[in-house]
C-alpha atoms as a PDB file:
ATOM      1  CA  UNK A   1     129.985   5.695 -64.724  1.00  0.00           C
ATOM      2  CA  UNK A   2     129.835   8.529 -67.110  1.00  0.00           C
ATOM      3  CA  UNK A   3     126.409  11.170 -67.157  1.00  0.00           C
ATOM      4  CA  UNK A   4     123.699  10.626 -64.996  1.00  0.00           C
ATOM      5  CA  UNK A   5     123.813   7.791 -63.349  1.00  0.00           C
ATOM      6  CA  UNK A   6     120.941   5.419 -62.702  1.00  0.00           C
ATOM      7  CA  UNK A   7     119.983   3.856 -59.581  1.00  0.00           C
ATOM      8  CA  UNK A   8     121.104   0.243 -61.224  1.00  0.00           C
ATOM      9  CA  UNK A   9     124.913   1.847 -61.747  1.00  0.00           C
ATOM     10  CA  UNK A  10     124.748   3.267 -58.456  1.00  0.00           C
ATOM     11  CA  UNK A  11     123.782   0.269 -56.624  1.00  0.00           C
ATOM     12  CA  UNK A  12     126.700  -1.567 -58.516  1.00  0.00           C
ATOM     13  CA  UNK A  13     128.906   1.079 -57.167  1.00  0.00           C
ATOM     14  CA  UNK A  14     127.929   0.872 -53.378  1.00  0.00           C
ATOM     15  CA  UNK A  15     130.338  -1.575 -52.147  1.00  0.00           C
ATOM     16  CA  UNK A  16     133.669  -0.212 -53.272  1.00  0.00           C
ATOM     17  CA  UNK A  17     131.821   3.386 -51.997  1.00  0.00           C
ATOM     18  CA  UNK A  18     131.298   2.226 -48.701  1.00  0.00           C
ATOM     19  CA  UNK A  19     134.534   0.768 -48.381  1.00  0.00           C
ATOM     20  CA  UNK A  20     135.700   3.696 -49.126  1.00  0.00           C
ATOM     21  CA  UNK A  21     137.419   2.392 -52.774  1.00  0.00           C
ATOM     22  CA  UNK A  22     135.894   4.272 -55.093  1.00  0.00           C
ATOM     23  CA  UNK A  23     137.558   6.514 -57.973  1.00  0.00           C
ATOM     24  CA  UNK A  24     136.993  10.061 -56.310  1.00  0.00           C
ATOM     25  CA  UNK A  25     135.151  11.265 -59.986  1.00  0.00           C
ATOM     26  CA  UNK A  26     132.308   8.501 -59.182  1.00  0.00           C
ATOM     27  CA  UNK A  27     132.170   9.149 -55.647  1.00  0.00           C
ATOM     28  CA  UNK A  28     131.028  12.718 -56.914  1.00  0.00           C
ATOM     29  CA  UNK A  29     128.635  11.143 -58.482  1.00  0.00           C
ATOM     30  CA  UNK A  30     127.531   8.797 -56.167  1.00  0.00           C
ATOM     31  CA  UNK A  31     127.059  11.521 -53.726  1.00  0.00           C
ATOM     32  CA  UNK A  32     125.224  13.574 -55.761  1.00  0.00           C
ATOM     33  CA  UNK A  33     122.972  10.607 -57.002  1.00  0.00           C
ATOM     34  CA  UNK A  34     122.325   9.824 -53.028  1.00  0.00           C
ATOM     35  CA  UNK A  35     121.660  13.780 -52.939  1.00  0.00           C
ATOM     36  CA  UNK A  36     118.146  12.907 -54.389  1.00  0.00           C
ATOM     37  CA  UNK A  37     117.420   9.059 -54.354  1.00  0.00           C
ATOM     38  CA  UNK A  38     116.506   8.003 -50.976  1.00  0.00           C
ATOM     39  CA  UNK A  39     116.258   3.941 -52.140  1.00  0.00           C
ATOM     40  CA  UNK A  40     119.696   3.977 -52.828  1.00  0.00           C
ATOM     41  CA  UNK A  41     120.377   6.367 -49.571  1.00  0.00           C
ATOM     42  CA  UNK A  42     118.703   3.249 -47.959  1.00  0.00           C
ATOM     43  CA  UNK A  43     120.693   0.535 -50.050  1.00  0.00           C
ATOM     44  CA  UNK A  44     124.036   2.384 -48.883  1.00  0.00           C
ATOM     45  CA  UNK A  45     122.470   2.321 -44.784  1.00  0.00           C
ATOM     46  CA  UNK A  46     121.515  -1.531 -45.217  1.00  0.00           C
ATOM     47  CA  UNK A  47     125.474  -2.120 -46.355  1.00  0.00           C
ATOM     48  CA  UNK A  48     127.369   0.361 -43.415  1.00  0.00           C
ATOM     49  CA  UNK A  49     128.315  -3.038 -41.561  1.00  0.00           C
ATOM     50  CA  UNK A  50     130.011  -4.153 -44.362  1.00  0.00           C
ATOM     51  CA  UNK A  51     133.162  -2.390 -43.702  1.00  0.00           C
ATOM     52  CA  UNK A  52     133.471  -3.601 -39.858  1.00  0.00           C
ATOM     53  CA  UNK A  53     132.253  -7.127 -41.236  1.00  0.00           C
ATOM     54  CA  UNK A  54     134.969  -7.945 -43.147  1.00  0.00           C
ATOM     55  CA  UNK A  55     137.525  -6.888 -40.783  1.00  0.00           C
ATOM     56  CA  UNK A  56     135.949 -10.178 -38.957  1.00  0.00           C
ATOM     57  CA  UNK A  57     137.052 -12.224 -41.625  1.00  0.00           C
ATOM     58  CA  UNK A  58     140.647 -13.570 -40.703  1.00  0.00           C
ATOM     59  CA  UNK A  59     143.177 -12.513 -43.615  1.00  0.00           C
ATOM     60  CA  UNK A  60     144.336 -16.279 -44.565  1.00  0.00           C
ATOM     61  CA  UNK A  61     140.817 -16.925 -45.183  1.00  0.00           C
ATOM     62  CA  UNK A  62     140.499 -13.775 -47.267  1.00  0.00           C
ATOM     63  CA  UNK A  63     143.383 -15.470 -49.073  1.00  0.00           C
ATOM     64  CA  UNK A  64     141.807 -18.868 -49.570  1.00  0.00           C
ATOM     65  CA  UNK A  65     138.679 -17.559 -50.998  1.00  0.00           C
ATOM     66  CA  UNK A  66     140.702 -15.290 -53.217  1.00  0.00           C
ATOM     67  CA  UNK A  67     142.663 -17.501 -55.027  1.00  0.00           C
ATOM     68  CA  UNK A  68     139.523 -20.048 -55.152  1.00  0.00           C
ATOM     69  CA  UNK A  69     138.191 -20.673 -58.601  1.00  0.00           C
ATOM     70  CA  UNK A  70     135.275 -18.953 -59.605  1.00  0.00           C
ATOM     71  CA  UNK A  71     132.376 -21.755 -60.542  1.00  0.00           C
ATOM     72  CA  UNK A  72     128.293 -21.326 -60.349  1.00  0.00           C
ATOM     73  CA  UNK A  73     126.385 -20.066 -58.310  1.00  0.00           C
ATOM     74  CA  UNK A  74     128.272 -17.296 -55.645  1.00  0.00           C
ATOM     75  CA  UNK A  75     125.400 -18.196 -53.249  1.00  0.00           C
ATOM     76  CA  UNK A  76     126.493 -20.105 -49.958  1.00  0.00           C
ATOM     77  CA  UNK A  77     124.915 -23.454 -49.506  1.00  0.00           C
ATOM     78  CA  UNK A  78     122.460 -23.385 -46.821  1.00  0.00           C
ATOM     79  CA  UNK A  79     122.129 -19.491 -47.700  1.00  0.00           C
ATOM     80  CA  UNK A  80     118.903 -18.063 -49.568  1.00  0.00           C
ATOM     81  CA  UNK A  81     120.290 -15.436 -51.969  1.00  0.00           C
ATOM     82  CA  UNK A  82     117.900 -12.200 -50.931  1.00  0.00           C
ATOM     83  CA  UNK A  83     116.644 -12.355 -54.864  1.00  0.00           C
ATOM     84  CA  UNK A  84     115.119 -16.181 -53.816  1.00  0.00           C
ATOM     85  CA  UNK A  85     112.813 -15.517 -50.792  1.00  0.00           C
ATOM     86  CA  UNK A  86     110.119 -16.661 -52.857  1.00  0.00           C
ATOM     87  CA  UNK A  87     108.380 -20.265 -51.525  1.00  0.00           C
ATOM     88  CA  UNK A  88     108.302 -22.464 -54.614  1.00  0.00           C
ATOM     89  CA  UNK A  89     104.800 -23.178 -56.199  1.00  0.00           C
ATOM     90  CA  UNK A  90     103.749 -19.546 -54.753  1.00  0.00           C
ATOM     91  CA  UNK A  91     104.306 -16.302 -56.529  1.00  0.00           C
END
């Protein structure tokens, strides 16, 4: 990130924030970007589980899906991807 950063950058930067991975010059930025933006205040609240979430996950399994080819869609089959809520034929 380099200037001002826009909510777009910041949201990118949210998950390596809250897991507490990020380069300490953008978690300056971050901060002072949340300072004043209370969407992406809210975007960080809606991801504080993530942390404790992952933890869940057991570590040969974080293997497996790490060395697993990347192909498609990243959506989980039988999941709706948040960005697809809409009902087809209806707006």
């Amino acid at each position: 990130m380099s200037g001002a950063a826009s909510c777009r950058e910041i949201r990118h930067a949210l998950g390596v924030y809250v897991l507490g991975a990020i380069e300490p010059g953008d978690r300056a930025q971050v901060d002072e970007h949340l300072a004043t933006c209370a969407d992406c205040r809210e975007e960080l609240a809606s991801l504080a589980g993530l942390p404790a979430l992952l933890r869940r996950v057991p570590t040969a399994e974080a293997e497996r899906l790490r060395r697993r080819p990347r192909t498609g869609s990243p959506v989980t089959p039988g999941i709706r991807s948040p960005r697809s809520t809409a009902t087809p034929g209806r707006p």
